[in-house]
PDB file of N, CA and C in Angstrom:
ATOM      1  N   UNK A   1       5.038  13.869  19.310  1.00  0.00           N
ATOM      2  CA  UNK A   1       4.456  12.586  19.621  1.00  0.00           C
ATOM      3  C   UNK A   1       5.403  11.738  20.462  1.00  0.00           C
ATOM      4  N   UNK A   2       6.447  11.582  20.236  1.00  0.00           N
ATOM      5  CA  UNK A   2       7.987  10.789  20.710  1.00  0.00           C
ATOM      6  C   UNK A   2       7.852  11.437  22.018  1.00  0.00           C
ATOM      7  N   UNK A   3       7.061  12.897  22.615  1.00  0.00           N
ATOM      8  CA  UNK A   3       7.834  13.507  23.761  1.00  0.00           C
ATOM      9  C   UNK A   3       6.553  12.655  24.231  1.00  0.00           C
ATOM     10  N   UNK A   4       5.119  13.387  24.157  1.00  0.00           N
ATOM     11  CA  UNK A   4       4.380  12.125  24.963  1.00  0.00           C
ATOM     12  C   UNK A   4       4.039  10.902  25.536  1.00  0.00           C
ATOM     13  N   UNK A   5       4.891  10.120  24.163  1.00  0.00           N
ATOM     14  CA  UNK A   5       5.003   8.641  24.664  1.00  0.00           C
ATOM     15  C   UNK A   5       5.914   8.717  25.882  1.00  0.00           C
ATOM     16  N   UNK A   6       6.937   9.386  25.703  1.00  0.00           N
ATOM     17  CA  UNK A   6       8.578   8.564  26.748  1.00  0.00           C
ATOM     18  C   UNK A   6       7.830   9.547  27.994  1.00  0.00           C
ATOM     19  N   UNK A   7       7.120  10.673  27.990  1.00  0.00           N
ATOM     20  CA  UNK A   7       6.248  11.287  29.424  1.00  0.00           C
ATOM     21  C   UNK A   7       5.695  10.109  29.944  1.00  0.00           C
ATOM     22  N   UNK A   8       4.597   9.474  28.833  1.00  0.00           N
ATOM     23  CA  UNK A   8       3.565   8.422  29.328  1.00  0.00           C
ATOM     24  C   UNK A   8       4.559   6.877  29.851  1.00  0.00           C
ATOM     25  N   UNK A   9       5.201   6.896  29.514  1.00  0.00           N
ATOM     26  CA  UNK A   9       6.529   5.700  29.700  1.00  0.00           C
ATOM     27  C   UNK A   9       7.369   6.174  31.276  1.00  0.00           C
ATOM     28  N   UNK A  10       8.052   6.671  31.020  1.00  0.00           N
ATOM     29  CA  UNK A  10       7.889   7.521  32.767  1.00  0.00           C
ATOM     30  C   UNK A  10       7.084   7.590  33.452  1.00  0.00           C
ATOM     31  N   UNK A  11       5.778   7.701  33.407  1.00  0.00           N
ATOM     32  CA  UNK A  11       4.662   7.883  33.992  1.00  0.00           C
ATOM     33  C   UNK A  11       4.594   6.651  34.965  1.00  0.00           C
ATOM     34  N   UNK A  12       4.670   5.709  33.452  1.00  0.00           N
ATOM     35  CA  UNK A  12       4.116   4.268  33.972  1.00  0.00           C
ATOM     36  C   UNK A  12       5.190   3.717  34.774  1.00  0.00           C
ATOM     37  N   UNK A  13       6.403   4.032  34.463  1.00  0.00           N
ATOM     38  CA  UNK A  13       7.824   3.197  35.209  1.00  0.00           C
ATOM     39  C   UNK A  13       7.631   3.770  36.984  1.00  0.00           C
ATOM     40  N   UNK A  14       7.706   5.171  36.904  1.00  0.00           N
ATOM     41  CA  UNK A  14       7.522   5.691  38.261  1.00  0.00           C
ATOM     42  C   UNK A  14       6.223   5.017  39.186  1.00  0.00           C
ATOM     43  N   UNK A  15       5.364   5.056  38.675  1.00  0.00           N
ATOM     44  CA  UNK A  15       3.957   4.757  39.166  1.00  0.00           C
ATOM     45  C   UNK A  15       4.047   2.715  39.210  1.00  0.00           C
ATOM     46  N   UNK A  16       4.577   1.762  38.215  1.00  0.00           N
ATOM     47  CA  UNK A  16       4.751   0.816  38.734  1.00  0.00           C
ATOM     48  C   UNK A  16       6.225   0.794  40.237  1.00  0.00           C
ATOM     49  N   UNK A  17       6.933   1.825  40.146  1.00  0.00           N
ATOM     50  CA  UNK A  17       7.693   1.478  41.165  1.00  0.00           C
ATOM     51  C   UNK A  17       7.080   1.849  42.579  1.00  0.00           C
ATOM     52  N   UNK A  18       6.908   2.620  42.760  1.00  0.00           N
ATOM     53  CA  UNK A  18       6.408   3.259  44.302  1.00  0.00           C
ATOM     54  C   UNK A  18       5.405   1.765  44.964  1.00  0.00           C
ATOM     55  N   UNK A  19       4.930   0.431  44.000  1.00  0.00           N
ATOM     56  CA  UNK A  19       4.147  -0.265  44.723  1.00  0.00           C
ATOM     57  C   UNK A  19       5.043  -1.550  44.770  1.00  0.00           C
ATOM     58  N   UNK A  20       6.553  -1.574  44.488  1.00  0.00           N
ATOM     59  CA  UNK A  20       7.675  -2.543  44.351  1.00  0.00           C
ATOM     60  C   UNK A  20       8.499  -2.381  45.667  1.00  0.00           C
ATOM     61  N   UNK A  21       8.939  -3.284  45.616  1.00  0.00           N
ATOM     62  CA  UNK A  21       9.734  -3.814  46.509  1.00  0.00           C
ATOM     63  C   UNK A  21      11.250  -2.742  46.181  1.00  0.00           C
ATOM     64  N   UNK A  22      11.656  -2.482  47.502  1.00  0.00           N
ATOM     65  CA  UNK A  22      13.313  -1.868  47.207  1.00  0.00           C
ATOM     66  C   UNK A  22      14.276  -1.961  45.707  1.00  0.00           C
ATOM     67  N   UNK A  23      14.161  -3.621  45.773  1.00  0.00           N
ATOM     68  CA  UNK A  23      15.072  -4.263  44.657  1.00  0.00           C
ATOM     69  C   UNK A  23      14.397  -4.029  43.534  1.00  0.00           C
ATOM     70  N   UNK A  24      13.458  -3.733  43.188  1.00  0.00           N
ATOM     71  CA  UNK A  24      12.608  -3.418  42.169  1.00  0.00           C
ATOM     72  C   UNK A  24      13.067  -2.310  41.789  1.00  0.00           C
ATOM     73  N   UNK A  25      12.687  -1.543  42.637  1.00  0.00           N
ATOM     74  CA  UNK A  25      12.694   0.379  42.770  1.00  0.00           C
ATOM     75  C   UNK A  25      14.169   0.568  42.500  1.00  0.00           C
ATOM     76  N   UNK A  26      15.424  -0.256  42.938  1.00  0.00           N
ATOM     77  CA  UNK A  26      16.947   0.378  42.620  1.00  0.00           C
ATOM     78  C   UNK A  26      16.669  -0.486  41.046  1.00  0.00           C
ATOM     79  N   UNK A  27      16.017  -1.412  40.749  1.00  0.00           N
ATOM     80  CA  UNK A  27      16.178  -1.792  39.130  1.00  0.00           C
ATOM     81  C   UNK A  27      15.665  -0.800  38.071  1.00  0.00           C
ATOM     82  N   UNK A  28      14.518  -0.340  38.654  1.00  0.00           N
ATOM     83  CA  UNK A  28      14.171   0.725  37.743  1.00  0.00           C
ATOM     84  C   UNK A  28      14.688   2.117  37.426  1.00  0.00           C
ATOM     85  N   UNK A  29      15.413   2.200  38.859  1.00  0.00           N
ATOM     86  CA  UNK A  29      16.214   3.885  39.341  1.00  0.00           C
ATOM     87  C   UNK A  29      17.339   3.563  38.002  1.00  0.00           C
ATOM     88  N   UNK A  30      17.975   2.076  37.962  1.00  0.00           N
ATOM     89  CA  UNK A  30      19.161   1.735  36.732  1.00  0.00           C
ATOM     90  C   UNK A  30      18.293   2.043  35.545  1.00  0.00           C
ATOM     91  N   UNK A  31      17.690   1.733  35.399  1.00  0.00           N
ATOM     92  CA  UNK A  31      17.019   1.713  33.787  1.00  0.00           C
ATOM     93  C   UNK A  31      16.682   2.907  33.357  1.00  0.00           C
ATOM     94  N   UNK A  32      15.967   3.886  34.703  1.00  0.00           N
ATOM     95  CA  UNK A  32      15.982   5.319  34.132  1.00  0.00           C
ATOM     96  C   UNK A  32      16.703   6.144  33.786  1.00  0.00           C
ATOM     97  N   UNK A  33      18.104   5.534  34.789  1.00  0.00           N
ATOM     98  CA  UNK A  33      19.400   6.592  34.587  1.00  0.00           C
ATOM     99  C   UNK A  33      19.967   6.156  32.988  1.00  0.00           C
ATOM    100  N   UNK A  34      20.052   5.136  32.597  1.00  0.00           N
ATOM    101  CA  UNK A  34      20.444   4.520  31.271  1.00  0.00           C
ATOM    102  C   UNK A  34      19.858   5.410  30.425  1.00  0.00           C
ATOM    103  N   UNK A  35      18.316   5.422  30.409  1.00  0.00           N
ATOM    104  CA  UNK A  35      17.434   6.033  29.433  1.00  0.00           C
ATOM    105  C   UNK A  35      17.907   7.419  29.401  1.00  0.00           C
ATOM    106  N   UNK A  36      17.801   8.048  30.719  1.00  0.00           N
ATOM    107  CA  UNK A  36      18.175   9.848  30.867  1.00  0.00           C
ATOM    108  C   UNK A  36      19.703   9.596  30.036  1.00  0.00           C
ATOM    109  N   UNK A  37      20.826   8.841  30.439  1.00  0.00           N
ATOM    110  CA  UNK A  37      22.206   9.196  30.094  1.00  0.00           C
ATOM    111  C   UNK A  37      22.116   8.934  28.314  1.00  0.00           C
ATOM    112  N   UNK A  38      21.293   8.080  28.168  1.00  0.00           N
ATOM    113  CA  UNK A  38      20.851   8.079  26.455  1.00  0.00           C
ATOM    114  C   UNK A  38      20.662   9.064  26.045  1.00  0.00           C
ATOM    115  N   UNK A  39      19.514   9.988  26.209  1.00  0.00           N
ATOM    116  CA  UNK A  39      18.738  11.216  25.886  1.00  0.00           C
ATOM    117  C   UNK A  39      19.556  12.039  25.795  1.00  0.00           C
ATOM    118  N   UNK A  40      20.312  12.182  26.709  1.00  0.00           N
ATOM    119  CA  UNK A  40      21.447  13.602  26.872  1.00  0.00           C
ATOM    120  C   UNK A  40      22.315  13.214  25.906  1.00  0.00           C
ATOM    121  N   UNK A  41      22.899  12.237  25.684  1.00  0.00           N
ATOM    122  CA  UNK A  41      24.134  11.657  24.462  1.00  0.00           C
ATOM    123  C   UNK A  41      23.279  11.994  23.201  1.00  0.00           C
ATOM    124  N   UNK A  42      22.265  11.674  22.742  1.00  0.00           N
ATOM    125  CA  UNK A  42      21.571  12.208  21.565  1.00  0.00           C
ATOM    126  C   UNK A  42      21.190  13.869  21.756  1.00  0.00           C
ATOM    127  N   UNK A  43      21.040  14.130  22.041  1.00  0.00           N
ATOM    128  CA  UNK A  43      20.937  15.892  22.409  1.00  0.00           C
ATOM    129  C   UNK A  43      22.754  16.231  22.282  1.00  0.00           C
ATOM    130  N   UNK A  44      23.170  16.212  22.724  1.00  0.00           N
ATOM    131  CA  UNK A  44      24.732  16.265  22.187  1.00  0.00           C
ATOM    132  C   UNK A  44      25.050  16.395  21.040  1.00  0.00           C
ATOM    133  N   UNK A  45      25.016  15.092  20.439  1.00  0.00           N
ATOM    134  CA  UNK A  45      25.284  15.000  19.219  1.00  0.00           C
ATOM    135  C   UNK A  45      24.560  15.983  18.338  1.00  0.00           C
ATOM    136  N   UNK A  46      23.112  15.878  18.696  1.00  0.00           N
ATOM    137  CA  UNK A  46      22.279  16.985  17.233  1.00  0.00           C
ATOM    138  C   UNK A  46      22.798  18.556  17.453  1.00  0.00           C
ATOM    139  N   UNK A  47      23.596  19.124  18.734  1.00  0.00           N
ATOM    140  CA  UNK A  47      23.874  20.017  19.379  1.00  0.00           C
ATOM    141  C   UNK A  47      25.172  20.224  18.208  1.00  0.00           C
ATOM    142  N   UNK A  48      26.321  19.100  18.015  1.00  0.00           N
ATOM    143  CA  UNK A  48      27.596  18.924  17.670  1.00  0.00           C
ATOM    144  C   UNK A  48      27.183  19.238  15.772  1.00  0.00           C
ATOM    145  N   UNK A  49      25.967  18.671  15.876  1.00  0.00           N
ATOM    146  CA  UNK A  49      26.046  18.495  14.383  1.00  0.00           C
ATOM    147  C   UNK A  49      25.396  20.117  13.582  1.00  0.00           C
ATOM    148  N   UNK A  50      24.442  20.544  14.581  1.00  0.00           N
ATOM    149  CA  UNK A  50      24.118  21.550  14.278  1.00  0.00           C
ATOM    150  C   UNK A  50      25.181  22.701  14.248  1.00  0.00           C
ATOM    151  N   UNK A  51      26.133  22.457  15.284  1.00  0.00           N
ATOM    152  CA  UNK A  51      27.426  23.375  15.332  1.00  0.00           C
ATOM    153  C   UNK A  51      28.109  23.088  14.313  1.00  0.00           C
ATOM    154  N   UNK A  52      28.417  22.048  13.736  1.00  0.00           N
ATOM    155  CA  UNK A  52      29.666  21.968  12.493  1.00  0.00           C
ATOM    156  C   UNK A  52      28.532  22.435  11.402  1.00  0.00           C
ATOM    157  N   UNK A  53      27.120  22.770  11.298  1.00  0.00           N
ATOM    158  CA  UNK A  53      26.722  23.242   9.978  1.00  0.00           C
ATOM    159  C   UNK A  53      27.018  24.487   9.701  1.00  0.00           C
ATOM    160  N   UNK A  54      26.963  25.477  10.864  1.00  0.00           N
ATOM    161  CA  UNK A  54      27.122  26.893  10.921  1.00  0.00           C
ATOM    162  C   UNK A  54      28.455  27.309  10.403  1.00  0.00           C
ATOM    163  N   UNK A  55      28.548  28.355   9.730  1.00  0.00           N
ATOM    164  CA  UNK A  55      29.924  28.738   8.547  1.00  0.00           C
ATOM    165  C   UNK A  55      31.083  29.442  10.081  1.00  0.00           C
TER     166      UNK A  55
END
């Protein structure tokens, strides 16, 4: 459910930018990279944690 929403959330961020202005479009390019550099830092971690369970 979590993967559809943040698809449908992307969806909407991309699709409101393409009808924005430049300064718009580099505000949103920031906000996506934030979100992506989030995602990957949590994927990490469950990566780290799943590794210290294994004997």
């Amino acid at each position: 459910m979590k993967k559809r929403i943040y698809k449908l959330f992307l969806t909407l961020i991309v699709s409101l930018s393409l009808g924005s202005s430049p300064i718009a479009q580099n505000e949103i390019r920031k906000m996506l990279e934030v979100l992506s550099q989030t995602s990957y830092e949590q994927v990490q971690e469950l990566d780290e944690e799943e590794n210290e369970d294994l004997p």
